[in-house]
C-alpha atoms as a PDB file:
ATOM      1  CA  UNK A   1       0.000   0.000   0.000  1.00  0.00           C
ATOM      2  CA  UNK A   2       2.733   2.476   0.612  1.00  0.00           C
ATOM      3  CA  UNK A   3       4.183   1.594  -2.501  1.00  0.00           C
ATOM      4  CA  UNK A   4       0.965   2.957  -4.259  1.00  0.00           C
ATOM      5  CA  UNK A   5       0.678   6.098  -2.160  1.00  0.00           C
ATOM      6  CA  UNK A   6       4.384   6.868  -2.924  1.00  0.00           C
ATOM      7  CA  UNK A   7       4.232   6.029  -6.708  1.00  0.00           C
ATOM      8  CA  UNK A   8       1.135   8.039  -6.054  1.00  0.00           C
ATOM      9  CA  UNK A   9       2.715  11.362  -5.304  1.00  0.00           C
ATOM     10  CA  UNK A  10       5.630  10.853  -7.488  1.00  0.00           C
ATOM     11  CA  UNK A  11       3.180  10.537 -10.471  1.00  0.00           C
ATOM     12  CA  UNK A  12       1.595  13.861  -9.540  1.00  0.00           C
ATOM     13  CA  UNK A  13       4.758  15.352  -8.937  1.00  0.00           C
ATOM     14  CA  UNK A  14       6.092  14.696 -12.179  1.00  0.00           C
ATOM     15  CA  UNK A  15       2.616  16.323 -13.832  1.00  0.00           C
ATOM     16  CA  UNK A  16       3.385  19.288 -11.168  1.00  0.00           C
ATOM     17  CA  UNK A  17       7.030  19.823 -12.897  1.00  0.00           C
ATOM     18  CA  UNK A  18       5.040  19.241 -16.404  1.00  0.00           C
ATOM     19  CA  UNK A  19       2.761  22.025 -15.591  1.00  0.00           C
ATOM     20  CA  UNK A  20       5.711  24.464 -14.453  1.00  0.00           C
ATOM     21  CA  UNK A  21       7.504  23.730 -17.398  1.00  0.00           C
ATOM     22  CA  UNK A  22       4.309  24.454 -19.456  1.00  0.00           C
ATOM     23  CA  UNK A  23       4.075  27.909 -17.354  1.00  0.00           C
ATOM     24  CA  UNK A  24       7.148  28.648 -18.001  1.00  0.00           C
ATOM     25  CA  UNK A  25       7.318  28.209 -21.811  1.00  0.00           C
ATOM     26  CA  UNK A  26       4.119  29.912 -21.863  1.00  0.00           C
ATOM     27  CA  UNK A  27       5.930  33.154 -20.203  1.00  0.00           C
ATOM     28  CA  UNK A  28       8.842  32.481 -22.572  1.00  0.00           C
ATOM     29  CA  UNK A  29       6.208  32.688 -25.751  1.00  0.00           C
ATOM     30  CA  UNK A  30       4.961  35.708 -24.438  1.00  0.00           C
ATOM     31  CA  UNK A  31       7.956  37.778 -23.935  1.00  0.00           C
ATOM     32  CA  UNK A  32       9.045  36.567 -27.372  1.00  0.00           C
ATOM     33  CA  UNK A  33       5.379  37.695 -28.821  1.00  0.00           C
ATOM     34  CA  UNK A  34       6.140  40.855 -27.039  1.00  0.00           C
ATOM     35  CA  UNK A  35       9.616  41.258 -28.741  1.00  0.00           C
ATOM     36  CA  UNK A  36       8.638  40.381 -32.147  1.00  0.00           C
ATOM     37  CA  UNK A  37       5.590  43.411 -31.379  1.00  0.00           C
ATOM     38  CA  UNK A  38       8.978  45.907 -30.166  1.00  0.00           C
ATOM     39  CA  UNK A  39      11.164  44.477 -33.436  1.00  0.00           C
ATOM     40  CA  UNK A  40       7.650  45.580 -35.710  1.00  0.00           C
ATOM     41  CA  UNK A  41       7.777  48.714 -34.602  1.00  0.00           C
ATOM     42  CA  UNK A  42      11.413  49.334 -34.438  1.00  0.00           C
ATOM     43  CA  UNK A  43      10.733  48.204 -38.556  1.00  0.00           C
ATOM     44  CA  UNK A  44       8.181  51.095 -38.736  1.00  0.00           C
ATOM     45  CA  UNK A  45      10.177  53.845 -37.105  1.00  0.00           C
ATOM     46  CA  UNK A  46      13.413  53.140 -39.290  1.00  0.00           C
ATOM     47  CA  UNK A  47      10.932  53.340 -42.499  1.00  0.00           C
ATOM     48  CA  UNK A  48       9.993  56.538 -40.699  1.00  0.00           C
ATOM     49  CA  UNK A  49      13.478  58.301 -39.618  1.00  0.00           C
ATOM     50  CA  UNK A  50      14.565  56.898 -42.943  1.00  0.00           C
ATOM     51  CA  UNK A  51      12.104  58.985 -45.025  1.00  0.00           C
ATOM     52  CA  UNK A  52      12.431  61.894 -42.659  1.00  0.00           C
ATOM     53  CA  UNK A  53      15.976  61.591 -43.520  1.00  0.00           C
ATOM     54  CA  UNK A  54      15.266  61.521 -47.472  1.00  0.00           C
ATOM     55  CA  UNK A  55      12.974  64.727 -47.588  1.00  0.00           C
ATOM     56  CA  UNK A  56      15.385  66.288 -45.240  1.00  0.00           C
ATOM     57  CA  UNK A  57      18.457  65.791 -47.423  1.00  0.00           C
ATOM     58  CA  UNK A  58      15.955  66.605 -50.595  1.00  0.00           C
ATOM     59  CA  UNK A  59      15.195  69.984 -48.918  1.00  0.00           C
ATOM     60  CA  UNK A  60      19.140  70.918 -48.510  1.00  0.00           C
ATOM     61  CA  UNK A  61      19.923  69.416 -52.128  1.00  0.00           C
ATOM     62  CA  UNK A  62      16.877  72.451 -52.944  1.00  0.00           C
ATOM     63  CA  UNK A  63      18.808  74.968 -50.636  1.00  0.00           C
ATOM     64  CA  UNK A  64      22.160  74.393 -52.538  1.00  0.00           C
ATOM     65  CA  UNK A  65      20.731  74.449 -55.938  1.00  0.00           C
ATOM     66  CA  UNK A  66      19.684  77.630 -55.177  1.00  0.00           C
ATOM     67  CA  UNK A  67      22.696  78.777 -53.710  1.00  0.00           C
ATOM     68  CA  UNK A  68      24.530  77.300 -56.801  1.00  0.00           C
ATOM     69  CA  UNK A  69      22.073  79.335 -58.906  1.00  0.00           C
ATOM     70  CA  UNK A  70      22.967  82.540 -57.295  1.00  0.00           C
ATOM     71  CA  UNK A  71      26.478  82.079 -57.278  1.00  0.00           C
ATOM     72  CA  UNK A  72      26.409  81.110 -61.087  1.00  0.00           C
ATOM     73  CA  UNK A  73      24.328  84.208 -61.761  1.00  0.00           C
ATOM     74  CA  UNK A  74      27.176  86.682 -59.747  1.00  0.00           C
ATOM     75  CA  UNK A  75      29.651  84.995 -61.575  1.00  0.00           C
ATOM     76  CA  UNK A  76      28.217  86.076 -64.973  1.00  0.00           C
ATOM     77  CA  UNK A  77      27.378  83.069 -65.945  1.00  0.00           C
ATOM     78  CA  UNK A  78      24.670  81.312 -67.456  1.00  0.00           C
ATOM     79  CA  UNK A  79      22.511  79.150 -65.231  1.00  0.00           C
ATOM     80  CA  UNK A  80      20.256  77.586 -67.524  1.00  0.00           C
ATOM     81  CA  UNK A  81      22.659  76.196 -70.007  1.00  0.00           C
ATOM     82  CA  UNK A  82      26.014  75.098 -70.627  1.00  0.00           C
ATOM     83  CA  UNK A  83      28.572  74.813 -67.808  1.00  0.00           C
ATOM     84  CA  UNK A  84      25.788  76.254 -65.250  1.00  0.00           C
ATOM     85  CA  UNK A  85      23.312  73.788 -66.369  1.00  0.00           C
ATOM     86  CA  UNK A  86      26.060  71.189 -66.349  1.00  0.00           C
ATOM     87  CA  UNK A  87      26.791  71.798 -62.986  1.00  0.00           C
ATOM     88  CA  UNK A  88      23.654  71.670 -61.154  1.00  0.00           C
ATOM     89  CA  UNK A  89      22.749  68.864 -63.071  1.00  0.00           C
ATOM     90  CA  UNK A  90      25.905  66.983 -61.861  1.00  0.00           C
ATOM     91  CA  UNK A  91      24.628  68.389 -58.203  1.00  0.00           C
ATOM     92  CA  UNK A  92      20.573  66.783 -58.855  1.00  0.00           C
ATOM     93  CA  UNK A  93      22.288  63.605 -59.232  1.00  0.00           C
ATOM     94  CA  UNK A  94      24.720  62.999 -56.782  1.00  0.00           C
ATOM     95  CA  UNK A  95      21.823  64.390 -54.262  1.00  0.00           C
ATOM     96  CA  UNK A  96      19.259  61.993 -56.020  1.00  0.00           C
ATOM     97  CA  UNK A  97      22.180  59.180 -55.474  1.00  0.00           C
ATOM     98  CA  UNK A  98      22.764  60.055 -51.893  1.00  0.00           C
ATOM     99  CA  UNK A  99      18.475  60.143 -51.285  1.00  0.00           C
ATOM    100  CA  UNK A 100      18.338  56.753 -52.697  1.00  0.00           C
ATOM    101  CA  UNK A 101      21.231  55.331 -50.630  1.00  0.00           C
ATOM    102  CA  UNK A 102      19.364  57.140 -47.319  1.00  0.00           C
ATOM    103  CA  UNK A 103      16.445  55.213 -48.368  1.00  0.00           C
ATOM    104  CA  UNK A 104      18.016  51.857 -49.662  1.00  0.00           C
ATOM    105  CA  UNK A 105      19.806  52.000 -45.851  1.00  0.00           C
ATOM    106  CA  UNK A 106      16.355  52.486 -44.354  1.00  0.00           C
ATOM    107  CA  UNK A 107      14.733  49.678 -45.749  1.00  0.00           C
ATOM    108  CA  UNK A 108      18.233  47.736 -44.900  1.00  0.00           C
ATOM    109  CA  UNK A 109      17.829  48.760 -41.525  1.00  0.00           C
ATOM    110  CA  UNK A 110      13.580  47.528 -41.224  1.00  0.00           C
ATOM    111  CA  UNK A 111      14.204  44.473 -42.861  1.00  0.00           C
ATOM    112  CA  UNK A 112      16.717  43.645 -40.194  1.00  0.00           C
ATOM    113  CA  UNK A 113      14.155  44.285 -37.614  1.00  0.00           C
ATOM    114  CA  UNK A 114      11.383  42.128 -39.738  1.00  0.00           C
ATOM    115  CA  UNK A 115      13.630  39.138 -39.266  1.00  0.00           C
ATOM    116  CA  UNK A 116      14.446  39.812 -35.876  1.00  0.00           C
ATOM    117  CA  UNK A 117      10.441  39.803 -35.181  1.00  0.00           C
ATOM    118  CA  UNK A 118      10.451  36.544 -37.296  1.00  0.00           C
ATOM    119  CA  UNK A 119      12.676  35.221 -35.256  1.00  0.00           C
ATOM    120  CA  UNK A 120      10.950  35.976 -32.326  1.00  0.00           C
ATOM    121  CA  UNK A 121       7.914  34.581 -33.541  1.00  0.00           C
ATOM    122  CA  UNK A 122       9.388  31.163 -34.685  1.00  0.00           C
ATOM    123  CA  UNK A 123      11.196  31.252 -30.780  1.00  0.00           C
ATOM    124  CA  UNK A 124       7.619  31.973 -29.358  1.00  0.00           C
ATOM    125  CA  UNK A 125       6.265  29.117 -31.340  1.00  0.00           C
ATOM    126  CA  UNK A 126       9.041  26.680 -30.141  1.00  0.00           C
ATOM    127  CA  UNK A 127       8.971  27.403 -26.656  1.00  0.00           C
ATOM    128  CA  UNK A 128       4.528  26.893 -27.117  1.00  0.00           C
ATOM    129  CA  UNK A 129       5.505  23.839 -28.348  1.00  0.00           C
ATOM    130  CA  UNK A 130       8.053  22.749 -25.411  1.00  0.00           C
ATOM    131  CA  UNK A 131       5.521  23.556 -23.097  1.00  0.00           C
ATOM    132  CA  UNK A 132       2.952  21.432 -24.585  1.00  0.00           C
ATOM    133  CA  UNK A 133       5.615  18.110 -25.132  1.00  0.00           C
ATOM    134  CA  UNK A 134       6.523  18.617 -21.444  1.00  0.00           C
ATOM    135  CA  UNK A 135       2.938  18.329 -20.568  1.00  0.00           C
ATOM    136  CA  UNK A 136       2.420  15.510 -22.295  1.00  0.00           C
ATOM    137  CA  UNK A 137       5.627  13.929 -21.404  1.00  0.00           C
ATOM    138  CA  UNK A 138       4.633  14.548 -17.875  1.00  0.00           C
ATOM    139  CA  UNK A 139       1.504  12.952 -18.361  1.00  0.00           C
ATOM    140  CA  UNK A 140       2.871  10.195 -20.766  1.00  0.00           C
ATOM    141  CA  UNK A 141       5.369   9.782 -17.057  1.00  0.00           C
ATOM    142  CA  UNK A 142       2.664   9.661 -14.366  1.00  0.00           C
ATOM    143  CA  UNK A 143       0.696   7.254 -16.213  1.00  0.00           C
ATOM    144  CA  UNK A 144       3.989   4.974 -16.743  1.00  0.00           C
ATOM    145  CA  UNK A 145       4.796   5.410 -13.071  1.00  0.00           C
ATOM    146  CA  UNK A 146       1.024   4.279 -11.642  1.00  0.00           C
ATOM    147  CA  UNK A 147       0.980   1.270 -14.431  1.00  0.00           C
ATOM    148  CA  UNK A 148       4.051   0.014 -13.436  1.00  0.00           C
ATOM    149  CA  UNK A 149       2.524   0.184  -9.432  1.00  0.00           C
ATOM    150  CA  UNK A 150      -0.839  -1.895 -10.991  1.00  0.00           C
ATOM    151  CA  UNK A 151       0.559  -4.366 -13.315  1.00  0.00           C
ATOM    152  CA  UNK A 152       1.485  -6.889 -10.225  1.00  0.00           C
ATOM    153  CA  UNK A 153      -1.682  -6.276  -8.880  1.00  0.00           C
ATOM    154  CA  UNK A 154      -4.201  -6.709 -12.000  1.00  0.00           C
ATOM    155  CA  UNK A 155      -1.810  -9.156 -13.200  1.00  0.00           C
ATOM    156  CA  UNK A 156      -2.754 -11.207  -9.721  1.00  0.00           C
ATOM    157  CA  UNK A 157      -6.540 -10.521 -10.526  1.00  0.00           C
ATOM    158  CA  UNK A 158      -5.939 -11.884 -14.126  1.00  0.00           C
ATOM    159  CA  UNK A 159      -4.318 -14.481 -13.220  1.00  0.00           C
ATOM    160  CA  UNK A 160      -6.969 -16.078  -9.889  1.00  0.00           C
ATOM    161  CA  UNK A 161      -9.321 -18.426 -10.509  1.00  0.00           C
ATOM    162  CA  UNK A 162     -12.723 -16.297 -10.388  1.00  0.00           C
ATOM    163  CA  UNK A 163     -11.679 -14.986 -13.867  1.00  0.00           C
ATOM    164  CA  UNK A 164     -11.205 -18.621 -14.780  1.00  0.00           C
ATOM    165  CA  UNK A 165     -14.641 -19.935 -14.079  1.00  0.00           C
ATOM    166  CA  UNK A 166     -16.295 -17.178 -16.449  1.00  0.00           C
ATOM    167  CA  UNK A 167     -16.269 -18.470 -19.929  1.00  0.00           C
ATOM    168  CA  UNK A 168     -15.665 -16.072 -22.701  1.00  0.00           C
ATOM    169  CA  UNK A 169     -18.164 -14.195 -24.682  1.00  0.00           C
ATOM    170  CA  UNK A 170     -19.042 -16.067 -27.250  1.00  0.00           C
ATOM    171  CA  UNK A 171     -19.426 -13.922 -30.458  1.00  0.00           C
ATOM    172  CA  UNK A 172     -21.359 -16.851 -32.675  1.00  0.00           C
ATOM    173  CA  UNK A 173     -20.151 -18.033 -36.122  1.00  0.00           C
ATOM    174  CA  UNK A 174     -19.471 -15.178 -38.664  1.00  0.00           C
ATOM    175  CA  UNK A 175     -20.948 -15.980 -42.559  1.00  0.00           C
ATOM    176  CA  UNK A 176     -17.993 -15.785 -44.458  1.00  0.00           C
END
């Protein structure tokens, strides 16, 4: 009997420990929800700063083709053709090629953050998934534990002789 009572408790203690490890990897897939939700927005706000950045360096590229106008114009020279055309044009495009790298460095900079929230997410998953296998291992445990206890004893009911004087059920003759 004590043998029972103490294969008893171990069985529930080992589906206490599965539950706690369930808890635990339930907290884990939380806090990794909650990060992917943080590496989202961090994706957002670089798409943000990053075309902040692009209008900001758009509106200086507009201040200096101005300036370049005016200095072209005290000069004597020509804006709107030739050498002064030349040289603003020169100016549109390195500023285009600098907007596009301020943007192509933006976009760099959220995808990162989109795989760190994948990441997250496929960590949040996993650790859902531990939790549920240790359940069930704990289960899968207890149940192994309290068989193991019974099998002597059912085997001793199996094998007396009140089983023996019942006869089996007899299902009657099948047509084949």
């Amino acid at each position: 009997m004590c043998t029972i009572a103490l294969t008893a408790l171990s069985a529930a203690g080992t589906l206490m420990q599965g539950h706690a490890a369930r808890s635990a990897a339930k907290a884990q897939a939380a806090a990794e929800e909650q990060n992917a939700r943080f590496a989202d927005e961090q994706a957002r706000d670089a798409i943000r700063r990053g075309g902040y950045e692009e209008l900001k360096h758009r509106r200086q590229m507009s201040i200096l083709q101005g300036r370049q106008r005016s200095a072209l114009a005290a000069s004597g020279v020509v804006a709107d053709s030739g050498s002064g055309l030349d040289i603003q044009e020169a100016g549109l495009r390195e500023g285009e090629q600098d907007a596009s790298v301020i943007r192509l460095n933006a976009a760099r900079e959220a995808w990162g953050y989109n795989v760190q929230a994948v990441n997250h997410r496929n960590a949040a998953g996993a650790a859902r998934a531990s939790g549920r296998n240790a359940m069930l291992g704990a289960g899968i445990g207890a149940a192994a534990s309290l068989l193991s206890v019974a099998k002597p004893h059912v085997s001793s009911w199996f094998g007396s002789s009140q089983l023996r004087k019942h006869k089996p059920l007899s299902l009657g003759k099948r047509n084949m």
